[in-house]
Protein backbone atom coordinates (compact mmCIF):
# COMPACT_ATOMS: atom_id res chain seq x y z
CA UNK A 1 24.97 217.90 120.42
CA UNK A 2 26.77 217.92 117.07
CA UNK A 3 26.12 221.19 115.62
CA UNK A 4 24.99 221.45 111.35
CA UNK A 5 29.06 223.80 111.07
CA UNK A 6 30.39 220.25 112.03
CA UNK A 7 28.57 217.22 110.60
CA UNK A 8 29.33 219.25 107.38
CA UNK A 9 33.07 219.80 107.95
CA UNK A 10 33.34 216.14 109.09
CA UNK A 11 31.54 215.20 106.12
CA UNK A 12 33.90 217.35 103.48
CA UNK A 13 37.08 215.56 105.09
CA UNK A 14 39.17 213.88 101.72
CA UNK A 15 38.75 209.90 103.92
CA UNK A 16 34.49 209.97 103.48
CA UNK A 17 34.17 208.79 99.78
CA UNK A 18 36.20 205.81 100.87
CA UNK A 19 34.27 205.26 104.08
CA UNK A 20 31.06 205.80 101.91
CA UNK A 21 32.03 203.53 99.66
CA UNK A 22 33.40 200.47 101.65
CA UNK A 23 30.02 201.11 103.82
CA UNK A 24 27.91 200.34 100.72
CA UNK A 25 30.44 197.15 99.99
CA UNK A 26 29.74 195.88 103.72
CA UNK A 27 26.63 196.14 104.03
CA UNK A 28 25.97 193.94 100.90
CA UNK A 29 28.36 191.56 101.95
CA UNK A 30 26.52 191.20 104.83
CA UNK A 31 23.22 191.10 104.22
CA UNK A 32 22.79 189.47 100.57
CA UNK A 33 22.38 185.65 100.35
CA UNK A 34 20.70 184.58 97.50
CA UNK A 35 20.36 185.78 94.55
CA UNK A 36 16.25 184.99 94.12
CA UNK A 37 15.74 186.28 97.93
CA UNK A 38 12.84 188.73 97.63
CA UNK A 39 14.51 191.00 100.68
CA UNK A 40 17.50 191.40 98.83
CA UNK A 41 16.15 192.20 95.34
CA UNK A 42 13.49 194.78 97.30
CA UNK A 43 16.77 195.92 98.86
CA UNK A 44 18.26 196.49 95.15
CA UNK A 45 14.97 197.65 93.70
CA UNK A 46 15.21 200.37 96.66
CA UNK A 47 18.96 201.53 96.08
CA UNK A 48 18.08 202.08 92.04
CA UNK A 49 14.91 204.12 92.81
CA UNK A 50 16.99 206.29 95.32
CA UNK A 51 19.93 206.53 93.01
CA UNK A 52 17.44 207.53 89.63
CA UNK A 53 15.67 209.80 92.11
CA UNK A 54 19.53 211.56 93.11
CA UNK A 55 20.55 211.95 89.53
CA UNK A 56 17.45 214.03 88.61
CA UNK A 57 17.68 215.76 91.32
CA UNK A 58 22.09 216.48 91.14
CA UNK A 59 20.62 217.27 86.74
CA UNK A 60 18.12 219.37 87.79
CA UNK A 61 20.72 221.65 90.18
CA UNK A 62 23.33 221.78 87.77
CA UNK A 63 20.86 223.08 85.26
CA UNK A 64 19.46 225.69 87.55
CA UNK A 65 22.57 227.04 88.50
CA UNK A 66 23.26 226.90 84.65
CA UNK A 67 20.62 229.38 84.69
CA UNK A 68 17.60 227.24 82.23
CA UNK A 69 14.32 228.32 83.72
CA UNK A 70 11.60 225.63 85.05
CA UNK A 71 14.87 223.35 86.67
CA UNK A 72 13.78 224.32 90.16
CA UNK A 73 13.95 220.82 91.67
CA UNK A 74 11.90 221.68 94.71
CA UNK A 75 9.07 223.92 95.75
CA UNK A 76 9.87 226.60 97.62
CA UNK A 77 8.74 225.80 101.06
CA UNK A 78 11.51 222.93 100.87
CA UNK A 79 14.45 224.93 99.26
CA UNK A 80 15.94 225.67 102.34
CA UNK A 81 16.54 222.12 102.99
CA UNK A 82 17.67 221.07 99.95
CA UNK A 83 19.93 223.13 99.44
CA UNK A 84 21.77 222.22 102.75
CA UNK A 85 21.58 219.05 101.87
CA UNK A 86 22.57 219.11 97.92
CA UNK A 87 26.67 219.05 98.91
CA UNK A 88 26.03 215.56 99.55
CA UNK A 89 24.65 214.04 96.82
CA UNK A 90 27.76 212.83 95.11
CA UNK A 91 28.47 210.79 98.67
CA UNK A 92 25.08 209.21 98.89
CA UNK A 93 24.81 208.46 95.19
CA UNK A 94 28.58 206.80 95.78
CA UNK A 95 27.02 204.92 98.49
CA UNK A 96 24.49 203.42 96.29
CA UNK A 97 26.82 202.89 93.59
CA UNK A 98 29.08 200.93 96.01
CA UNK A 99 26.24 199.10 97.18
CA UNK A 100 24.68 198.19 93.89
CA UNK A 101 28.35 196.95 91.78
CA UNK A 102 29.34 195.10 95.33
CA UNK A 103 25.84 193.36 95.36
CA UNK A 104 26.22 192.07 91.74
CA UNK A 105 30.00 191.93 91.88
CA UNK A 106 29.03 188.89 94.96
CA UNK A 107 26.12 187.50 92.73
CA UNK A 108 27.99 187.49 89.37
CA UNK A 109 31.14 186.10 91.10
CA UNK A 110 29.17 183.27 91.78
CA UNK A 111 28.10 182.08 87.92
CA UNK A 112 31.44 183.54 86.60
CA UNK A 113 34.01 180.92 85.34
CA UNK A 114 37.50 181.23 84.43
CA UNK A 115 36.80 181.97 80.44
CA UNK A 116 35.02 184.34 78.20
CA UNK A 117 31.97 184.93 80.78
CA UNK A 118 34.38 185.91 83.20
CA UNK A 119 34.53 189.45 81.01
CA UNK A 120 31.78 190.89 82.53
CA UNK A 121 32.63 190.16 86.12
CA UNK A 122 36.06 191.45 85.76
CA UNK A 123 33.96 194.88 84.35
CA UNK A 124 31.83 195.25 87.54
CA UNK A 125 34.68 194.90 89.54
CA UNK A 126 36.58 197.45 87.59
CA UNK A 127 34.00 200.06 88.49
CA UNK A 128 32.77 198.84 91.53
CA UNK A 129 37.34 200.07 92.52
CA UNK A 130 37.09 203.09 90.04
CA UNK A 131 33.33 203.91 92.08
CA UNK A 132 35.77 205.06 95.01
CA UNK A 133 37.95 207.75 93.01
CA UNK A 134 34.47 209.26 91.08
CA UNK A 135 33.78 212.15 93.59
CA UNK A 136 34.53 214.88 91.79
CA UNK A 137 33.03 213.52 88.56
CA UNK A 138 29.41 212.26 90.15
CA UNK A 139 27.90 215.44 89.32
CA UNK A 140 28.47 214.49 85.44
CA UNK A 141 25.00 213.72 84.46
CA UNK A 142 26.02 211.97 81.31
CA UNK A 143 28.25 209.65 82.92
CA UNK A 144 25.77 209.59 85.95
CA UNK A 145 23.06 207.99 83.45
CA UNK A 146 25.88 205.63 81.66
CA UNK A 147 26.51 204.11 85.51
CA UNK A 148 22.47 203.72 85.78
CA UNK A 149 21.54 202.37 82.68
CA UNK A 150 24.74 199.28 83.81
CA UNK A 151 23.48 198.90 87.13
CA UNK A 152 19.58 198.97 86.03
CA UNK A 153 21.17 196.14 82.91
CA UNK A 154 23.13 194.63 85.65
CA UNK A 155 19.62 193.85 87.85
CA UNK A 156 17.83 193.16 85.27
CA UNK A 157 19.36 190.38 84.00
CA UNK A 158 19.21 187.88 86.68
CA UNK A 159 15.79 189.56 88.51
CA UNK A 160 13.84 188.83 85.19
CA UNK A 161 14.51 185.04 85.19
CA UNK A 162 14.19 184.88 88.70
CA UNK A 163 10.75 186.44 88.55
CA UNK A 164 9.50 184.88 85.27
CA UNK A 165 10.95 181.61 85.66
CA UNK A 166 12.14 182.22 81.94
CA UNK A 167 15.83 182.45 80.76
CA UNK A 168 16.25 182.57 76.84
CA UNK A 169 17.93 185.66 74.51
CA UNK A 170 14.14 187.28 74.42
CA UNK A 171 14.05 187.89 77.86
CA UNK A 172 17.92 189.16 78.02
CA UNK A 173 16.80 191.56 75.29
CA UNK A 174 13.72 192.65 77.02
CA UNK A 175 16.06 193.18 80.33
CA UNK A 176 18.10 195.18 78.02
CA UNK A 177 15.40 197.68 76.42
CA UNK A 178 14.17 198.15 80.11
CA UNK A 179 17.27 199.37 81.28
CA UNK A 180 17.72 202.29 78.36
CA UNK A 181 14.11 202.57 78.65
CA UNK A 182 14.77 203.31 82.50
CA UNK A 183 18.16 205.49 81.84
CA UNK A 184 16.03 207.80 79.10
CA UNK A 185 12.99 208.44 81.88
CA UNK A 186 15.64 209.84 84.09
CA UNK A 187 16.74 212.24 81.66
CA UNK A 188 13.80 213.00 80.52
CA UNK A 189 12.55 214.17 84.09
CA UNK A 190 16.13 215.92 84.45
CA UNK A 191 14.85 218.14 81.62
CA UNK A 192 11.33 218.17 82.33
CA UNK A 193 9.62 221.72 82.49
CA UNK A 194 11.94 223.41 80.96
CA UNK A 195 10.82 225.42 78.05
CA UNK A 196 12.51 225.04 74.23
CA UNK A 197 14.56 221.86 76.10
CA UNK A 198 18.26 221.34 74.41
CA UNK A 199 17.28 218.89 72.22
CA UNK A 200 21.33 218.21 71.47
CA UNK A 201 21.70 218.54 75.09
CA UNK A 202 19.52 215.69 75.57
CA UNK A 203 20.48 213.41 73.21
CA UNK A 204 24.41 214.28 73.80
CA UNK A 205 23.14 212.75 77.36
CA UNK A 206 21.54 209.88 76.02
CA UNK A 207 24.58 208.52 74.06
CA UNK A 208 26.19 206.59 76.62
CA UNK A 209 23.72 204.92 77.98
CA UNK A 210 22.67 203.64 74.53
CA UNK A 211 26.19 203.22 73.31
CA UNK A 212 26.82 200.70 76.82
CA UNK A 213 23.65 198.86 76.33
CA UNK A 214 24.49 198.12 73.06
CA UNK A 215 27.87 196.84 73.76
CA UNK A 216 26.43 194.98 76.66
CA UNK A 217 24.04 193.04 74.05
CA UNK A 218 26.78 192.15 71.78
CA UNK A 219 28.67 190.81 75.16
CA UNK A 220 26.25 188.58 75.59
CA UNK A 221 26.07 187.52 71.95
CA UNK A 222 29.68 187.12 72.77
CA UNK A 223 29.31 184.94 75.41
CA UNK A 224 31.08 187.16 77.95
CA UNK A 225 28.21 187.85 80.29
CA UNK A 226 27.99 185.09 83.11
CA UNK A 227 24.72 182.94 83.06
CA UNK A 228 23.02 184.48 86.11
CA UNK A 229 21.01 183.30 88.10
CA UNK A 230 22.52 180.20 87.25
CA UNK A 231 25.88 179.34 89.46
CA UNK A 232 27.81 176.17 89.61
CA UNK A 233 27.92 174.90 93.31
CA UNK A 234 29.77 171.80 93.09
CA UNK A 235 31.51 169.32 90.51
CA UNK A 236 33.95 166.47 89.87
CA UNK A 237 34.63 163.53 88.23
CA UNK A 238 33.86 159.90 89.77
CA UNK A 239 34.68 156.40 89.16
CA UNK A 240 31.30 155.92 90.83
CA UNK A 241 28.02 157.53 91.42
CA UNK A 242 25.26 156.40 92.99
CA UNK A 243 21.96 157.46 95.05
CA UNK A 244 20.53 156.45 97.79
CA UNK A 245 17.48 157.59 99.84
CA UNK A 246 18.07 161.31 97.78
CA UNK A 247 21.73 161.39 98.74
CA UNK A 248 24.28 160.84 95.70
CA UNK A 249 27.82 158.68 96.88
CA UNK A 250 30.44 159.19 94.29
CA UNK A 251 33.30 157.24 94.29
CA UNK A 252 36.77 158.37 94.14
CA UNK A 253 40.50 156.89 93.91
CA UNK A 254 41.72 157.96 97.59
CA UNK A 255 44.59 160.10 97.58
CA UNK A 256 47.90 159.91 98.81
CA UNK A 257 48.22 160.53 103.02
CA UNK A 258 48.93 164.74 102.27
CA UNK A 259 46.41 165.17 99.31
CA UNK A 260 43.20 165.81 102.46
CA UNK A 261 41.90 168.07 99.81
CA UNK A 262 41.32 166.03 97.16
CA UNK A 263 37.46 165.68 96.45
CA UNK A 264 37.27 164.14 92.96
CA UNK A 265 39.70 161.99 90.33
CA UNK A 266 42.06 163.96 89.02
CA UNK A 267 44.21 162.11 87.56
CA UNK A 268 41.76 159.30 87.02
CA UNK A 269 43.53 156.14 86.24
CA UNK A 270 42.00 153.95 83.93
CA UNK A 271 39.59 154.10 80.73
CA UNK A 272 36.44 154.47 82.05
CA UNK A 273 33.61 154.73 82.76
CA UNK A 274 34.22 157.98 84.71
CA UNK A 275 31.13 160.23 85.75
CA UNK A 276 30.98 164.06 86.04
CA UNK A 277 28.75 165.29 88.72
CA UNK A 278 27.54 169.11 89.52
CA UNK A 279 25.32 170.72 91.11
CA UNK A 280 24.06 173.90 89.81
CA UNK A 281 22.26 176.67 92.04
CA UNK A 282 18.98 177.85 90.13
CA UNK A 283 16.18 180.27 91.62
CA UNK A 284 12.70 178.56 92.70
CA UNK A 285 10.91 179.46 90.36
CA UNK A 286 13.23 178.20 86.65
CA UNK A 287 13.92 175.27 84.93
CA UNK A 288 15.76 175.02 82.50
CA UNK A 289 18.33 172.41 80.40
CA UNK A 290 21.94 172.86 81.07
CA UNK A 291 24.81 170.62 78.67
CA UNK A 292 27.80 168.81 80.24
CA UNK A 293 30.34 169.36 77.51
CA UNK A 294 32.85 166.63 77.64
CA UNK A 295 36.01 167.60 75.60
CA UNK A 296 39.61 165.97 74.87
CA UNK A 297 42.68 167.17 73.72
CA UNK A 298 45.49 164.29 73.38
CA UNK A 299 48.53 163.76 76.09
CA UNK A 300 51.77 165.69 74.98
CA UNK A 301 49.65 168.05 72.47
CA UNK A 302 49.62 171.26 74.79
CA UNK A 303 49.42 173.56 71.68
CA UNK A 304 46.15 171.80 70.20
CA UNK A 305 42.89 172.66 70.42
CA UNK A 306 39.84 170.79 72.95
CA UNK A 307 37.85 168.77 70.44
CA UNK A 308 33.79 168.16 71.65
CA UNK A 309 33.33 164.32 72.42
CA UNK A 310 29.74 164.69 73.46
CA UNK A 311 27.61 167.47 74.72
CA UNK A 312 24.40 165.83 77.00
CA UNK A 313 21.69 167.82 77.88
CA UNK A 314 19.95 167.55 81.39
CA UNK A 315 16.97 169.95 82.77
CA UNK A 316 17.25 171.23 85.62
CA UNK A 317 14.88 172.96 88.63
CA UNK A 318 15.21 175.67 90.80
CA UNK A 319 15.18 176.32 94.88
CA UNK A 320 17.65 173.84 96.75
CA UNK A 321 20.60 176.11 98.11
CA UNK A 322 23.09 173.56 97.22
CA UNK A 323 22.13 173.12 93.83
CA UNK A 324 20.14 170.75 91.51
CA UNK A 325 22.27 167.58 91.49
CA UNK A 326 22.89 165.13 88.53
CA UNK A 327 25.41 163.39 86.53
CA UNK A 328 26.80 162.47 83.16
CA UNK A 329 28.95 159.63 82.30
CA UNK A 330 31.58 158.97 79.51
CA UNK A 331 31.68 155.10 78.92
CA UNK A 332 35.47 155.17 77.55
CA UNK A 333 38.45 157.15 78.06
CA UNK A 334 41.67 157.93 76.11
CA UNK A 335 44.88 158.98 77.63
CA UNK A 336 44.91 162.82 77.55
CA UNK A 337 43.37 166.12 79.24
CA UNK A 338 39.91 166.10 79.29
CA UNK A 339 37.33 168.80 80.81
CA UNK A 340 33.71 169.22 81.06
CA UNK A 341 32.05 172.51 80.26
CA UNK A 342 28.72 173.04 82.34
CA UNK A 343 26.70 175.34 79.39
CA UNK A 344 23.81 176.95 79.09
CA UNK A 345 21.35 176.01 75.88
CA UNK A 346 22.89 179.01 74.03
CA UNK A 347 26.68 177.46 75.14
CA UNK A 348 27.71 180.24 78.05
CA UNK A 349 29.60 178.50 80.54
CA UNK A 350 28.51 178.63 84.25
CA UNK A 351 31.23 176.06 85.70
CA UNK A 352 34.53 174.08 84.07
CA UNK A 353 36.04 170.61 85.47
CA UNK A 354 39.38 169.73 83.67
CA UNK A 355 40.86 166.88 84.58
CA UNK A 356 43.96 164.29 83.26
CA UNK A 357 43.03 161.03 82.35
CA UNK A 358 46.26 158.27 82.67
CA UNK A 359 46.84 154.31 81.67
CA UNK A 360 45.61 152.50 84.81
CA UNK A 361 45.91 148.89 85.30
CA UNK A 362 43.32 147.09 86.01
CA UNK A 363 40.89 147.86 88.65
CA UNK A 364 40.91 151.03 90.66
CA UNK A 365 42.61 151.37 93.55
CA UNK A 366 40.66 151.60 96.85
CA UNK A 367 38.05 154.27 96.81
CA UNK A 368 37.04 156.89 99.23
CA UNK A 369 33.01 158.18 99.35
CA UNK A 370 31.50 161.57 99.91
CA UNK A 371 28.51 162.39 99.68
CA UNK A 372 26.48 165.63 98.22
């Protein structure tokens, strides 16, 4: 039987951050499919109450051994215990961590598109790497609280619309005050019982947490923060689209004998009418209007700017896996490079499709079908 002298000198060995972390990233990747399952969010909602109930607990040692009076963490029958197993805090709260930024670094991946919402994305990521070289520091309770009022944020913002149904600026900022309101209970509790607390202590502790959330807000006034839950699944532009017994055939110029990937017209030959199809992933339980954006910058002018041609609205609802389905069409074309935002109401961008419009002559040539 493995003895308590070796699990822990197993455990102290330099490898078991990384093996704690990439354990966390697994699992998730595993386990998660979408993003308004109730399993996984009860998963999430599970790893944020053990992580909030880890950094009181790491606060409350480092302020008894600091000597502060009433920051006994646990009675006494129990002390025994805890303290054999306080040396591994910093591992399990870097297992949640890794769990929590992989989990939203797989959702947020999804409704992230190459341009300004991609900011946010590329920030989880960043921490969800830096996560795996924080050992030494997870015992910091002031950047401890910083990482849980992001991950609480990070939650928040997708599991509000998914359970409300609602996703407007009101809602983000109610996500928002929720997650300082959640980052200033731990501390509070980190503190709690002590007598004449360290008022500057405290609020030393609750500066970064209120400094991220308010950058957070103005990334999302920004437009950097990807519209979760809301995820592009598929998209293209079609010389034809049609439906047919709830199944969509679009139409495209077949390709040449090695081009087996292509899927849509780009180039499309020709000035129109050409159709852009998507279909964007919503939860069950929203609906909500998304805008194609159709935008042209002329052939040969590489250094100007996209200029809006139109920007049609279309509502959308929630719950098929492959995503709500529907099209837009652009009656004339001009020679050029064209793309089609997918937006959001308030313009944040949850899918592009750029393609090159060219002279054509005459009729199209012979089509191929798929259908979605």
């Amino acid at each position: 039987m493995l003895s308590t002298a070796r699990l822990r000198a197993a455990l102290a060995r330099p490898f078991l951050p990384v093996v704690f972390f990439f354990a966390g990233v697994t699992y998730d990747s595993v386990t998660l499919t979408r993003i308004d399952r109730l399993t996984d969010n009860l998963i999430l909602l599970l790893y944020l109450s053990l992580l909030g109930l880890l950094i009181i607990l790491t606060g409350r040692a480092d302020l008894a051994r600091a000597g502060l009076s009433g920051a006994a963490t646990e009675p006494p029958v129990s002390a025994t215990a805890f303290e054999r197993i306080r040396p591994y805090y910093p591992q399990a709260i870097q297992f949640l961590l890794g769990g929590l930024f992989s989990a939203y670094a797989i959702f947020y991946s999804q409704s992230a598109s190459l341009t300004g919402t991609a900011v946010f994305f590329a920030v989880l990521v960043a921490v969800l790497v830096v996560n795996e070289m924080l050992k030494d520091r997870l015992s910091n309770l002031r950047l401890l609280v910083g990482l849980y009022a992001l991950v609480c944020f990070s939650f928040l913002t997708f599991f509000l619309p998914v359970l409300t149904g609602v996703m407007n600026t009101p809602m983000f900022l109610f996500g928002a005050l929720c997650s300082l309101g959640a980052a200033f209970w731990v501390i509070r509790q980190v503190y709690r019982g002590i007598p004449d607390r360290p008022t500057r202590e405290m609020a030393l502790t609750g500066a970064p947490p209120a400094g991220l959330i308010v950058i957070l807000v103005g990334f999302y006034f920004l437009h950097w923060i990807p519209p979760v839950p809301l995820s592009l699944k598929f998209g293209g532009i079609y010389h034809q689209v049609g439906k047919q017994d709830g199944v969509y055939r679009l139409g495209f110029e077949q390709g040449a004998w090695y081009e087996f990937w292509k899927r849509s017209d780009d180039p499309f030959h020709g000035a129109g009418p050409a159709s852009c199809f998507t279909a964007v992933f919503a939860p069950v339980a929203l609906q909500t209007t998304i805008l194609h954006h159709w935008q042209y910058r002329p052939a040969g002018r590489a250094e100007a700017a996209f200029q809006t041609t139109d920007r049609i609205p279309m509502t959308i609802s929630g719950g098929r896996d492959a995503g709500y389905r529907g099209y837009t069409t652009k009656a004339k074309l001009d020679p050029g490079e064209w793309r089609v935002d997918v937006e959001t109401k308030d313009g944040r961008v949850i899918g592009r499709i750029g393609f090159r419009a060219v002279e054509g002559n005459g009729e199209a040539d012979r089509l191929e079908t798929i259908e979605r």
